[in-house]
N, C-alpha and C. Protein backbone atom coordinates (compact mmCIF):
# COMPACT_ATOMS: atom_id res chain seq x y z
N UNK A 1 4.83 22.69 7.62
CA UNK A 1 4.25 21.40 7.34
C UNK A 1 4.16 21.14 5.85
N UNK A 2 4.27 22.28 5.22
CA UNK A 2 4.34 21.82 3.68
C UNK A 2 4.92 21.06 3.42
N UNK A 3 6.14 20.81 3.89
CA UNK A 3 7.75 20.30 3.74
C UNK A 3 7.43 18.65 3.74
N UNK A 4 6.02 18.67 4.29
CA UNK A 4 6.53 17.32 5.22
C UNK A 4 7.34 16.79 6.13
N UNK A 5 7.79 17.96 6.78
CA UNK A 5 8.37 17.51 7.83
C UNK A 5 7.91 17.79 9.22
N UNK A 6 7.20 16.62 9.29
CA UNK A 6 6.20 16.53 10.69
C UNK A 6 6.49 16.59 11.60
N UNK A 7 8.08 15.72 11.87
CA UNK A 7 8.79 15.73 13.10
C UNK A 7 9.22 17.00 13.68
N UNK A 8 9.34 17.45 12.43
CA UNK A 8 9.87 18.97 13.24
C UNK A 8 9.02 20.02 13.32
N UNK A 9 8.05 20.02 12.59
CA UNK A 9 7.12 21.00 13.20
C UNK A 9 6.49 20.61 14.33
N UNK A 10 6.30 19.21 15.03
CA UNK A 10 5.40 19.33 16.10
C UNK A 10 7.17 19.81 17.36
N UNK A 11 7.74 19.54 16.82
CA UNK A 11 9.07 19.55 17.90
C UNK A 11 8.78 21.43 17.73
N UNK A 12 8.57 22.43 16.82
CA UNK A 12 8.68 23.47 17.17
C UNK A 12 7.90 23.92 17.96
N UNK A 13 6.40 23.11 17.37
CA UNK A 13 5.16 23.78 18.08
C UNK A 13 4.79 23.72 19.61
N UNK A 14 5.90 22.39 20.00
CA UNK A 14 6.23 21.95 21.45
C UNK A 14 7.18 23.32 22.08
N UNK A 15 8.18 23.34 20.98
CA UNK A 15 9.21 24.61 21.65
C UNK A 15 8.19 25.85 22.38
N UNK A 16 7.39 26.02 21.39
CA UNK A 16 6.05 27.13 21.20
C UNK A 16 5.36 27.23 22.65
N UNK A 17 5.02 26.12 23.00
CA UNK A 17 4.11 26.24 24.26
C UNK A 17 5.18 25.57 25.20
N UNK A 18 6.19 25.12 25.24
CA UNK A 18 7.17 25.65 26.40
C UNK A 18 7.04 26.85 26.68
N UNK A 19 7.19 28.01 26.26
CA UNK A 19 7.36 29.18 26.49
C UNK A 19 6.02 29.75 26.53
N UNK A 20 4.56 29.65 25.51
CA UNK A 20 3.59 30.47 26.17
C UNK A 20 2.72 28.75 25.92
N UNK A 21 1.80 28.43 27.09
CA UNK A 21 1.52 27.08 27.14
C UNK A 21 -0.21 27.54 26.95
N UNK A 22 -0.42 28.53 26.89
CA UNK A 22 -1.82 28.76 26.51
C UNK A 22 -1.94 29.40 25.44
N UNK A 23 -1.44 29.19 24.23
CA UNK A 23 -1.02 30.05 22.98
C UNK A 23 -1.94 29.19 21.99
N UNK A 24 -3.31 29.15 21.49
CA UNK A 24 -4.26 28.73 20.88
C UNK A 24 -3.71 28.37 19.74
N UNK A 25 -3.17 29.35 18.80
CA UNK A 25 -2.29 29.21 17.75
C UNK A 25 -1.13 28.49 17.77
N UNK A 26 -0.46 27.96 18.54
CA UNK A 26 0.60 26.83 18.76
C UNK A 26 -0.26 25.60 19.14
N UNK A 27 -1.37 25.86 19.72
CA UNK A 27 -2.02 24.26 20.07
C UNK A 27 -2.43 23.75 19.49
N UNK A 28 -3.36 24.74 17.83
CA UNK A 28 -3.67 24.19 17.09
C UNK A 28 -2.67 23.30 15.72
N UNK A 29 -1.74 24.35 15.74
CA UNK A 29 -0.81 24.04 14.87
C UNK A 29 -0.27 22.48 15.37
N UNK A 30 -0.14 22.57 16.37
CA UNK A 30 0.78 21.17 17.09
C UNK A 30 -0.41 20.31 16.50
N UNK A 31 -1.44 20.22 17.02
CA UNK A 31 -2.35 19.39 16.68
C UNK A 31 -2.96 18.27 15.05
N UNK A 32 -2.85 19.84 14.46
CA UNK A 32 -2.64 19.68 12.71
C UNK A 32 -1.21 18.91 12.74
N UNK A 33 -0.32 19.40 12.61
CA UNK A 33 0.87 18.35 12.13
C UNK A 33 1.20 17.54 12.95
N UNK A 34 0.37 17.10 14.09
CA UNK A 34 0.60 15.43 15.00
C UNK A 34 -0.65 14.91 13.80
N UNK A 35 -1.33 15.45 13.32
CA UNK A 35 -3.09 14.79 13.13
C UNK A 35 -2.29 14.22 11.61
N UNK A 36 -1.27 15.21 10.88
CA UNK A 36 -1.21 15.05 9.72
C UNK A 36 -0.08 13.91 9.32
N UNK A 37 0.76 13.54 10.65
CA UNK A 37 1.89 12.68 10.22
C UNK A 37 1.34 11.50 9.68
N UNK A 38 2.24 10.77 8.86
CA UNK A 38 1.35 9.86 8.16
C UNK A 38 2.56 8.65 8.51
N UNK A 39 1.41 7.73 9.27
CA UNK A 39 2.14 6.78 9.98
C UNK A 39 2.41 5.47 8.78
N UNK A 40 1.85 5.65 7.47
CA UNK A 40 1.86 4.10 6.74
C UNK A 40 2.86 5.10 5.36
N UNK A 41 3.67 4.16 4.24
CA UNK A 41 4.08 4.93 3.33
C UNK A 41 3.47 4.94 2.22
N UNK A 42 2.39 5.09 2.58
CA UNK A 42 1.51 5.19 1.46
C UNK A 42 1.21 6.41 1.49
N UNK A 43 1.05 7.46 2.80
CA UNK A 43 0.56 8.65 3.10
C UNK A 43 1.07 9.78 1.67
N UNK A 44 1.89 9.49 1.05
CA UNK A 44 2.21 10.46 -0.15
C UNK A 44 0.84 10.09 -1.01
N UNK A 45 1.01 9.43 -1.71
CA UNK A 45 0.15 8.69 -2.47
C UNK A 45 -1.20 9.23 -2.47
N UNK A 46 -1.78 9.13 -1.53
CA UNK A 46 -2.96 9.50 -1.07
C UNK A 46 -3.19 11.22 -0.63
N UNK A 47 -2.58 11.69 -0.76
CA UNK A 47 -2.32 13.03 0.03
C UNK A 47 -2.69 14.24 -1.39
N UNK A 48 -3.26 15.46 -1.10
CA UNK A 48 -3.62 16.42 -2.36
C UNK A 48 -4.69 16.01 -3.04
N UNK A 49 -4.84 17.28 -3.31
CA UNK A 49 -5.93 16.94 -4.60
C UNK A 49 -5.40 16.18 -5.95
N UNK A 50 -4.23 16.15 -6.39
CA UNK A 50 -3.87 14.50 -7.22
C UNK A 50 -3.88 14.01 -7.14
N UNK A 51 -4.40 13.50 -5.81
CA UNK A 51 -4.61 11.81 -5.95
C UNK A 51 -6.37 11.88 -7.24
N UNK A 52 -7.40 12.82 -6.54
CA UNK A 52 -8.38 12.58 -6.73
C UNK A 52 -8.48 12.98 -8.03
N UNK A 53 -7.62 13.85 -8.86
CA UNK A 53 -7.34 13.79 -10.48
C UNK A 53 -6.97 12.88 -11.10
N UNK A 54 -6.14 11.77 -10.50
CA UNK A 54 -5.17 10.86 -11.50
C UNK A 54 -6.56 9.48 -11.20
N UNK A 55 -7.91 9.67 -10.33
CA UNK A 55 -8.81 9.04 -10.04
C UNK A 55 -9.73 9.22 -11.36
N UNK A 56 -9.65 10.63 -11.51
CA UNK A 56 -10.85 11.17 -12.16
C UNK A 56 -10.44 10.68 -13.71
N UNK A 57 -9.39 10.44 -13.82
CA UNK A 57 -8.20 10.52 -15.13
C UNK A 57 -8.45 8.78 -16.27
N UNK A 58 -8.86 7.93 -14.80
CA UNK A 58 -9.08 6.62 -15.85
C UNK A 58 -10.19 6.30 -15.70
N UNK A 59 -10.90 5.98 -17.02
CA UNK A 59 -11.53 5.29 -16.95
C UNK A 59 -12.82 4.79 -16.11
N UNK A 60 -11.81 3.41 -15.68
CA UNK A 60 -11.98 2.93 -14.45
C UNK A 60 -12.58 3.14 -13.33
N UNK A 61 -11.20 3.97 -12.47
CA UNK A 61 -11.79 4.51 -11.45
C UNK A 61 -13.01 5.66 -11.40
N UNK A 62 -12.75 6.37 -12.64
CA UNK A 62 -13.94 7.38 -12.55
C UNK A 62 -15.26 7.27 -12.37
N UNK A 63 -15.01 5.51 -12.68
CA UNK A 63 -16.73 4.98 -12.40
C UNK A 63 -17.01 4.79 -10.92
N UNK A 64 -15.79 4.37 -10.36
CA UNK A 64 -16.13 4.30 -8.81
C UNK A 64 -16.08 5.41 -7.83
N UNK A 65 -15.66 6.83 -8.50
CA UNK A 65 -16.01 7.42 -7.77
C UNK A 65 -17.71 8.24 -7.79
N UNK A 66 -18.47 7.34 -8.75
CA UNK A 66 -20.01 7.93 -8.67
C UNK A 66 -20.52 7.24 -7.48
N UNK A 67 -19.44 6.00 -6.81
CA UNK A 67 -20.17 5.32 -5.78
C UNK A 67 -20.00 5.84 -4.16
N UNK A 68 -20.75 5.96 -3.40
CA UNK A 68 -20.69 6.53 -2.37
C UNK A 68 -19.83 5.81 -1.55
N UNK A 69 -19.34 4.75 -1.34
CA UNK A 69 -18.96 3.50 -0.33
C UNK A 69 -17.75 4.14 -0.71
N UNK A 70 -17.17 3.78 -1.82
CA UNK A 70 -16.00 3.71 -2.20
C UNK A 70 -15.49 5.07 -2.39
N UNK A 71 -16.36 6.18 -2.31
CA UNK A 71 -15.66 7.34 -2.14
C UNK A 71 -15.34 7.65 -0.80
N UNK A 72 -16.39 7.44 -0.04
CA UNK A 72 -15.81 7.14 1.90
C UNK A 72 -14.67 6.84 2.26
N UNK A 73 -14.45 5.60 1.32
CA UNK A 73 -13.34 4.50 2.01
C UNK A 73 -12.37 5.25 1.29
N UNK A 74 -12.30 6.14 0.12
CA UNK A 74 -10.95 6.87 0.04
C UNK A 74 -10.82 8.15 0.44
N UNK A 75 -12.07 9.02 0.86
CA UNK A 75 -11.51 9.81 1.99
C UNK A 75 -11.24 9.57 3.27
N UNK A 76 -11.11 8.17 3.65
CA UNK A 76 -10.72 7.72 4.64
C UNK A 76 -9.44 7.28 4.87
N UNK A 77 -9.23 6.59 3.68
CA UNK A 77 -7.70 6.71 3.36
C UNK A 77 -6.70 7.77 3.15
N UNK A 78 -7.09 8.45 2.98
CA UNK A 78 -6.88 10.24 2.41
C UNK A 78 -6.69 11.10 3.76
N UNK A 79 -7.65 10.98 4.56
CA UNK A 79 -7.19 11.42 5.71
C UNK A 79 -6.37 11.03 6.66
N UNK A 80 -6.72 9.74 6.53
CA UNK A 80 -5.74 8.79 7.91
C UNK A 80 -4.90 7.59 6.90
N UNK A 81 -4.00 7.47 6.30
CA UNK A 81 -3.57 6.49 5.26
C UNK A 81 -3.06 5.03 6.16
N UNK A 82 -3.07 4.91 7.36
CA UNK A 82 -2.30 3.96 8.05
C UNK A 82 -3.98 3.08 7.96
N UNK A 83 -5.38 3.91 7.70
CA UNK A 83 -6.56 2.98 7.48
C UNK A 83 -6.33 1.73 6.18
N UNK A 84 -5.44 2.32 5.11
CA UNK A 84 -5.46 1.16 3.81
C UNK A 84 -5.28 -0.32 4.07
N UNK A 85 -4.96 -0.47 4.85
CA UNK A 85 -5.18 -1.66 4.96
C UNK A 85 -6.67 -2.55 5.49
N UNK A 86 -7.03 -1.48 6.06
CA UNK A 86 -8.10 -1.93 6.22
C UNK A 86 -9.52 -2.47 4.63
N UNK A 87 -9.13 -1.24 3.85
CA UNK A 87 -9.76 -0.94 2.66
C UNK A 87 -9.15 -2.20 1.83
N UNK A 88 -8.42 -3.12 1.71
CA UNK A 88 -7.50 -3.55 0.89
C UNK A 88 -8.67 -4.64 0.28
N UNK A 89 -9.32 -5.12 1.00
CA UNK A 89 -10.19 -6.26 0.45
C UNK A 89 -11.65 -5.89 -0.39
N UNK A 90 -11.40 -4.23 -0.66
CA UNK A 90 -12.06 -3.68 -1.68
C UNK A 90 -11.13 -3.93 -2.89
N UNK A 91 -11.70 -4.94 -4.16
CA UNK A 91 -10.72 -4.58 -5.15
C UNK A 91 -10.65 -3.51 -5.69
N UNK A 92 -11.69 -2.35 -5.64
CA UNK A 92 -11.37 -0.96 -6.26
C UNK A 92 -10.50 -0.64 -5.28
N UNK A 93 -10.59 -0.44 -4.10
CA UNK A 93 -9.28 0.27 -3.56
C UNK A 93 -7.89 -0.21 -3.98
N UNK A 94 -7.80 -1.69 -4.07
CA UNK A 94 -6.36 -1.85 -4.76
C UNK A 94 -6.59 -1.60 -6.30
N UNK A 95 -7.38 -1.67 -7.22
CA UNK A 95 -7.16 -1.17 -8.51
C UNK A 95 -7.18 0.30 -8.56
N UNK A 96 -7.37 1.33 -7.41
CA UNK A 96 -6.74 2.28 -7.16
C UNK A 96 -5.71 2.51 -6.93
N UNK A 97 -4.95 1.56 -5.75
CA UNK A 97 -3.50 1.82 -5.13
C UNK A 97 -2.15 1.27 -6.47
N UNK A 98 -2.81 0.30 -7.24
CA UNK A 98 -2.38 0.48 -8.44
C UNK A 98 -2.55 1.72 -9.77
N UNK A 99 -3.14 2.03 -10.04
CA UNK A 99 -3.14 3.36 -10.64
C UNK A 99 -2.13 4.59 -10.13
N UNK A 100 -2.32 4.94 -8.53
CA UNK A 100 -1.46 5.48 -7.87
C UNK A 100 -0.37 5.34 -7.82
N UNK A 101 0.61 3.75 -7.33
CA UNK A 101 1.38 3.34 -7.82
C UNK A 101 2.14 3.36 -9.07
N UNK A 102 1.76 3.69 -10.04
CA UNK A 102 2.20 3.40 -11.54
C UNK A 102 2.19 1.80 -11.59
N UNK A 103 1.63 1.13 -11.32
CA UNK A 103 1.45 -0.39 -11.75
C UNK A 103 0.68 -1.08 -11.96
N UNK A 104 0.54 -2.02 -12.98
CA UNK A 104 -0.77 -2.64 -13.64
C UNK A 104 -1.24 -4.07 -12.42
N UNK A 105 -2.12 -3.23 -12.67
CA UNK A 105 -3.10 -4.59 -11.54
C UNK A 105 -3.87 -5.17 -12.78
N UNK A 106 -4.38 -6.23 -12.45
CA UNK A 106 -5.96 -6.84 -12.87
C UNK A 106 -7.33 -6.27 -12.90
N UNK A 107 -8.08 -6.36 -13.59
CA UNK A 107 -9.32 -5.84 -13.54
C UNK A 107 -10.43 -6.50 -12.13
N UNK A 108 -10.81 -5.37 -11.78
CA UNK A 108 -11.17 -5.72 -10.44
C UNK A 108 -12.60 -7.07 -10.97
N UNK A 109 -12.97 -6.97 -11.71
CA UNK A 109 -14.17 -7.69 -11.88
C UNK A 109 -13.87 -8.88 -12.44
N UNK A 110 -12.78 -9.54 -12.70
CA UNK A 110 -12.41 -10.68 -13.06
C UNK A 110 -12.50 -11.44 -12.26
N UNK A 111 -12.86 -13.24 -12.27
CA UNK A 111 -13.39 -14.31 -11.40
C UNK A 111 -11.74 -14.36 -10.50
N UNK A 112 -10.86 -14.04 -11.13
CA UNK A 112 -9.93 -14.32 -10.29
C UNK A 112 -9.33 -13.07 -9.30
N UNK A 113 -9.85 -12.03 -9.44
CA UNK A 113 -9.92 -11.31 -8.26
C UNK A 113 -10.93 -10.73 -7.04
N UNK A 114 -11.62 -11.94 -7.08
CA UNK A 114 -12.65 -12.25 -6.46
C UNK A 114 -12.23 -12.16 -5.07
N UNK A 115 -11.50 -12.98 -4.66
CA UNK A 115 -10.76 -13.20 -3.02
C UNK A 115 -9.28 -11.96 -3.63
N UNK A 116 -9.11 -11.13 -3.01
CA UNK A 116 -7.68 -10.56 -3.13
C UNK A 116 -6.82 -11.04 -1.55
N UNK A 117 -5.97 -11.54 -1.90
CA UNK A 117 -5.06 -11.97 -0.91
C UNK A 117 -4.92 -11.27 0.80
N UNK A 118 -4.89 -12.16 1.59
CA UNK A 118 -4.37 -10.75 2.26
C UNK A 118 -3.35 -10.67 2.45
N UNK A 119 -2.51 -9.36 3.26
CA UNK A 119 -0.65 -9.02 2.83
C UNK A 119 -0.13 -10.44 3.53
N UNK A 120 -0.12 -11.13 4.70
CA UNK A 120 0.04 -12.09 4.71
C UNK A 120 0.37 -13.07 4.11
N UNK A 121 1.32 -14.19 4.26
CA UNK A 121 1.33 -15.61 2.91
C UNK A 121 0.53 -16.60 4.26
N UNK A 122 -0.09 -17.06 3.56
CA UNK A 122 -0.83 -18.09 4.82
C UNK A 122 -0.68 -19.69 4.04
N UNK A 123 -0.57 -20.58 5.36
CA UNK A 123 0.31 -21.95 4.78
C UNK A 123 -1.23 -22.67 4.28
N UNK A 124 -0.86 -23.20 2.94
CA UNK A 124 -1.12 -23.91 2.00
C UNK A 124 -1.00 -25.31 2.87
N UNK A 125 -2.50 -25.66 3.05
CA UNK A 125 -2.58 -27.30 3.38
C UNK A 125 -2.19 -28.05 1.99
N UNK A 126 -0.60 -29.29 2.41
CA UNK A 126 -0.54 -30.38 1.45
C UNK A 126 -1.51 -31.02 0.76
N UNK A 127 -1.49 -31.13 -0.30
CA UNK A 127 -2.71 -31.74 -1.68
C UNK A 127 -2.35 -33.31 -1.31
N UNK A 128 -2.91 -34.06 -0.83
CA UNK A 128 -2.72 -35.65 -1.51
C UNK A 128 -1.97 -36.10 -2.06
N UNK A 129 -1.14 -36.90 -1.82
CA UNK A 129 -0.18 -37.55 -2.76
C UNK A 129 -0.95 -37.96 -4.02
N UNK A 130 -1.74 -38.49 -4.11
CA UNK A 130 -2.56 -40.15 -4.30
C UNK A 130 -3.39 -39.01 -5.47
N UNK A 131 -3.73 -38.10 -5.75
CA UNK A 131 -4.85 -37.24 -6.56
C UNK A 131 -3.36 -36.46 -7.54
N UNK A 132 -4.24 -36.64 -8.70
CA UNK A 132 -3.49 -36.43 -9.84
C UNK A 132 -3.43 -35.05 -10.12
N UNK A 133 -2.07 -33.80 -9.84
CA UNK A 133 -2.43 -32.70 -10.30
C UNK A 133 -2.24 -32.41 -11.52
N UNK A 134 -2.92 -31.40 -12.21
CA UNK A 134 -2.44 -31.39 -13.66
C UNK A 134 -1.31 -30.20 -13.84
N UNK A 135 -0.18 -30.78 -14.65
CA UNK A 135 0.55 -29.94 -15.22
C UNK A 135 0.63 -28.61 -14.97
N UNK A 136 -0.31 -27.70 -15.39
CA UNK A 136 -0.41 -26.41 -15.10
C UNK A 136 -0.77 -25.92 -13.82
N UNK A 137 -1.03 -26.45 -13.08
CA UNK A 137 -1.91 -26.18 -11.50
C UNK A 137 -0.45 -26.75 -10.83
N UNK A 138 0.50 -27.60 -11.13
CA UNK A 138 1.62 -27.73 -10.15
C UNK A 138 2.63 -26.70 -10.59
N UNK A 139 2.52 -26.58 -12.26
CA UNK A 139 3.67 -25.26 -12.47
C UNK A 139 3.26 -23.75 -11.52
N UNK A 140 1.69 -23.85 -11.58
CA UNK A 140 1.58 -22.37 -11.02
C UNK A 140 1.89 -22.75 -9.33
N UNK A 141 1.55 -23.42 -8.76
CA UNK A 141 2.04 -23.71 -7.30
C UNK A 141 3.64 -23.68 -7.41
N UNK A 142 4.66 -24.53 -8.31
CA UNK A 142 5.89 -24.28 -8.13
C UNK A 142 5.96 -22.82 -7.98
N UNK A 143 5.65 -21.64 -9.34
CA UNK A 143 5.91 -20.27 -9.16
C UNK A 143 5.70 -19.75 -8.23
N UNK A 144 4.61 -19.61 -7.40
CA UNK A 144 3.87 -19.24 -6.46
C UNK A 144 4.90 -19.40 -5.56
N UNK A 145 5.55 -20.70 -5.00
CA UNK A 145 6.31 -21.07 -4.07
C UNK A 145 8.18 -20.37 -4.07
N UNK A 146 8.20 -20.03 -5.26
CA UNK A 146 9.60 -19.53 -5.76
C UNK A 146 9.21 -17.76 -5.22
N UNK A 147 7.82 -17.08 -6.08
CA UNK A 147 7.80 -15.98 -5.87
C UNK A 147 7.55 -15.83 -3.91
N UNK A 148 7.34 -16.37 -3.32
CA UNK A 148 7.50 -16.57 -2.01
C UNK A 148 9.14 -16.33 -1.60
N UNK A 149 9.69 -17.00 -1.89
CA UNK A 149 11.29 -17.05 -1.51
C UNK A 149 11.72 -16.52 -2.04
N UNK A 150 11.53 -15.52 -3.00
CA UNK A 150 11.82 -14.00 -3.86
C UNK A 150 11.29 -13.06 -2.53
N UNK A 151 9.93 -13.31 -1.96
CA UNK A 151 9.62 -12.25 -1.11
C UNK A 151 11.02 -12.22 0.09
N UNK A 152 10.87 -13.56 0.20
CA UNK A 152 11.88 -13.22 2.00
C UNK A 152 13.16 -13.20 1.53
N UNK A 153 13.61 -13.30 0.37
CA UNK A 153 14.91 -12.42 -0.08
C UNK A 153 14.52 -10.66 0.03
N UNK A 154 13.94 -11.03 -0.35
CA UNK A 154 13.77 -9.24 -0.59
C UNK A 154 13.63 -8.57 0.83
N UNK A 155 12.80 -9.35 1.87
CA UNK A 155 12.34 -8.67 3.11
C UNK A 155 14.01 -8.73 3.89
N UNK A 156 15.21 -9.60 3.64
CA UNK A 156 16.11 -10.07 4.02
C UNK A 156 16.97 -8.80 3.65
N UNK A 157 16.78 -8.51 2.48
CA UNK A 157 18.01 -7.62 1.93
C UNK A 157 17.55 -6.44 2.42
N UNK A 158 15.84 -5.99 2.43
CA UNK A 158 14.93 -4.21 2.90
C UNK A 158 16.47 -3.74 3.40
N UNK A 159 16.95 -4.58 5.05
CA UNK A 159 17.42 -3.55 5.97
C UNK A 159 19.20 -3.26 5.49
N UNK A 160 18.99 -3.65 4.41
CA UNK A 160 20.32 -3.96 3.79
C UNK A 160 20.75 -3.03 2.66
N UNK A 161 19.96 -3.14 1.88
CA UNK A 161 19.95 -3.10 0.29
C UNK A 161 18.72 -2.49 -0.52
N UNK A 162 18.30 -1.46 -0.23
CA UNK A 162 16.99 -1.46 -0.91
C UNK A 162 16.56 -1.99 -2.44
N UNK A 163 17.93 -1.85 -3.16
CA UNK A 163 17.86 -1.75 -4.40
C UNK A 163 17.89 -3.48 -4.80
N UNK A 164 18.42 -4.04 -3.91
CA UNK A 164 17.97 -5.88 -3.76
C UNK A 164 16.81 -5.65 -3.43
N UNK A 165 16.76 -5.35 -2.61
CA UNK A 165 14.76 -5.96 -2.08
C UNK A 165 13.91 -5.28 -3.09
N UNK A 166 14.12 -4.10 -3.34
CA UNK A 166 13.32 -3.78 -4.65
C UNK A 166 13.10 -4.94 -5.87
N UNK A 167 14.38 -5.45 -6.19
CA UNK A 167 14.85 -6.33 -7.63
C UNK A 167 13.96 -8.03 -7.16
N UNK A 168 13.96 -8.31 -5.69
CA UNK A 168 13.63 -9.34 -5.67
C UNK A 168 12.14 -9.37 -5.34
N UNK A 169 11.31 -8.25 -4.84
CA UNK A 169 9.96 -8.59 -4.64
C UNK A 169 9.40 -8.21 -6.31
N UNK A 170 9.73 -7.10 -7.25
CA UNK A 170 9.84 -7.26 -8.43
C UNK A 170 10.02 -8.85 -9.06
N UNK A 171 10.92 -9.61 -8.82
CA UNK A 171 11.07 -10.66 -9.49
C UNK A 171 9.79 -11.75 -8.58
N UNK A 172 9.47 -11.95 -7.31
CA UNK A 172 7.94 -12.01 -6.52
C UNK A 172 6.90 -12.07 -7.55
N UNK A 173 6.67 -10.62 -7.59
CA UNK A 173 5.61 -9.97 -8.78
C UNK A 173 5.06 -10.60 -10.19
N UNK A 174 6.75 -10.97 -10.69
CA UNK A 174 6.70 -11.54 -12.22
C UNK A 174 6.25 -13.08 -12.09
N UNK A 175 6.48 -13.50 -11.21
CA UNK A 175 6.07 -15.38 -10.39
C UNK A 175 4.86 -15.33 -10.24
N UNK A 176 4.09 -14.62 -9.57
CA UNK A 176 2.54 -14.78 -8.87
C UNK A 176 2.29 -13.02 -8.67
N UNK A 177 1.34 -12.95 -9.84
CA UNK A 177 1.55 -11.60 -9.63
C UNK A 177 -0.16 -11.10 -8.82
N UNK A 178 -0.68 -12.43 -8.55
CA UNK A 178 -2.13 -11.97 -7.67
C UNK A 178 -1.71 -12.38 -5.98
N UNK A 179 -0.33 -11.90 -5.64
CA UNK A 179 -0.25 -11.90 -4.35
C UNK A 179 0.22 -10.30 -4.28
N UNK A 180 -0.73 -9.70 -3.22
CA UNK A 180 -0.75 -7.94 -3.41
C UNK A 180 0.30 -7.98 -2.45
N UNK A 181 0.97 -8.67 -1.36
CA UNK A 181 2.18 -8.54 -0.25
C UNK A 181 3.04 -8.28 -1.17
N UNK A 182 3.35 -8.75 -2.45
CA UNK A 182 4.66 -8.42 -3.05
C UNK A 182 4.54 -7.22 -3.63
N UNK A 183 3.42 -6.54 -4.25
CA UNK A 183 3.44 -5.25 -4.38
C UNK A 183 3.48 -4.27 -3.23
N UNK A 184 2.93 -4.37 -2.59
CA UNK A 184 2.59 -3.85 -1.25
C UNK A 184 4.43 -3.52 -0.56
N UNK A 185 5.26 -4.63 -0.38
CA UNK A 185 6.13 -4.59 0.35
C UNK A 185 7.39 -3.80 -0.86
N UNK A 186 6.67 -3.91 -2.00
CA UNK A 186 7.54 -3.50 -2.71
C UNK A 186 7.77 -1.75 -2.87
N UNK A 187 6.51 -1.51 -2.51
CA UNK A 187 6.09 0.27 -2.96
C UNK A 187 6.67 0.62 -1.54
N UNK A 188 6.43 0.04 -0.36
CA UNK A 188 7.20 0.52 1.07
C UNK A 188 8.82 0.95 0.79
N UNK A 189 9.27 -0.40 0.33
CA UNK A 189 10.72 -0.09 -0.29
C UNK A 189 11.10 1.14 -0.99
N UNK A 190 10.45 1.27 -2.19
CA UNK A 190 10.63 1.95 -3.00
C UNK A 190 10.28 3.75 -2.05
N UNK A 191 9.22 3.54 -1.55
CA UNK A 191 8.28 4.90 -0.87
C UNK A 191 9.96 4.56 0.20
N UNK A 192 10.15 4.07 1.32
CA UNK A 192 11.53 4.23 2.15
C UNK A 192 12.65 4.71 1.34
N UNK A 193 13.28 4.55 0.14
CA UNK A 193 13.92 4.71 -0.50
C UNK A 193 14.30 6.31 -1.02
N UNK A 194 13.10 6.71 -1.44
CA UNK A 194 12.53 8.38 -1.90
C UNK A 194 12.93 8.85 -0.45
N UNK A 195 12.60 8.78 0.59
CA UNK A 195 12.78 9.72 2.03
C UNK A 195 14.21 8.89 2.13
């Protein structure tokens, strides 16, 4: 199981109790590497005691781990990683999964990361014709709407091309960079890519 290779150790530990089916030491083992497969690709990330060094390492996070909540919610992630999503609407957990990542997020305490997105794009009710937007509030909606159609290029090319879908949720990122789906779908890529 060091290996990470889950599939095949529970396939041995199965071989194992084919042959002696009351063998304590094969049941447990099977058990550990079914318990340990890590169903989300984040499971690297989170996994070892480096995660909780490169925690201890900024700043930042070092302040949140004096907090009890937020140390829960990352040994929760830590044990079971397919939970992060659940955690996501903690902004310390994503100004964690950025740190982890190698990528610069926002400061969690800023007015504008107040609501963090969820991975979802959810449809934008039409503004009024008739109400005057200003300049900068329609440029950031144009971007917003471009880094969108950067995403479903990118989700278009994943089963294709990783190294497109990488380049285009990247180019996502640089458009609207407080939508976490484009990071999010981007580190899957990248994390699919490594295996």
């Amino acid at each position: 199981m060091g290996l990470h290779r889950y599939d095949d150790a529970v396939s041995a530990y199965n071989n194992g109790l084919e042959i002696d089916p009351n063998n304590e030491a094969l049941k447990s083992g099977l058990a550990a590497a079914s318990g340990t497969h890590f169903t989300s690709p984040f499971g690297v990330v989170f996994s070892g005691s480096e995660m909780w060094a490169r925690l201890e390492s900024d700043p930042t996070t070092r302040a949140f781990l004096q907090q009890g909540d937020f140390k829960n919610k990352m040994l929760d992630v830590q044990e079971n990683p397919s939970t992060l999503n659940r955690h996501l609407k903690d902004p310390r957990i994503v100004q964690d999964l950025g740190l982890l990542l190698n990528v610069k997020l926002r400061r969690p305490n800023s007015a504008e990361d107040a609501d963090i997105p969820d991975a979802e794009m959810t449809e934008e009710e039409p503004e009024p014709e008739d109400m005057e937007v200003p300049e900068e509030e329609r440029e950031a909606r144009e971007r917003k709407k471009e880094a969108h159609k950067e995403k479903e290029k990118g989700s278009a090319a994943y089963k294709k091309d990783f190294e497109a879908a990488i380049q285009h949720y990247a180019k996502a990122i640089e458009l609207d960079d407080k939508d976490i789906s484009f990071l999010t779908n981007r580190a899957v890529v990248q994390n699919f890519k490594i295996f």
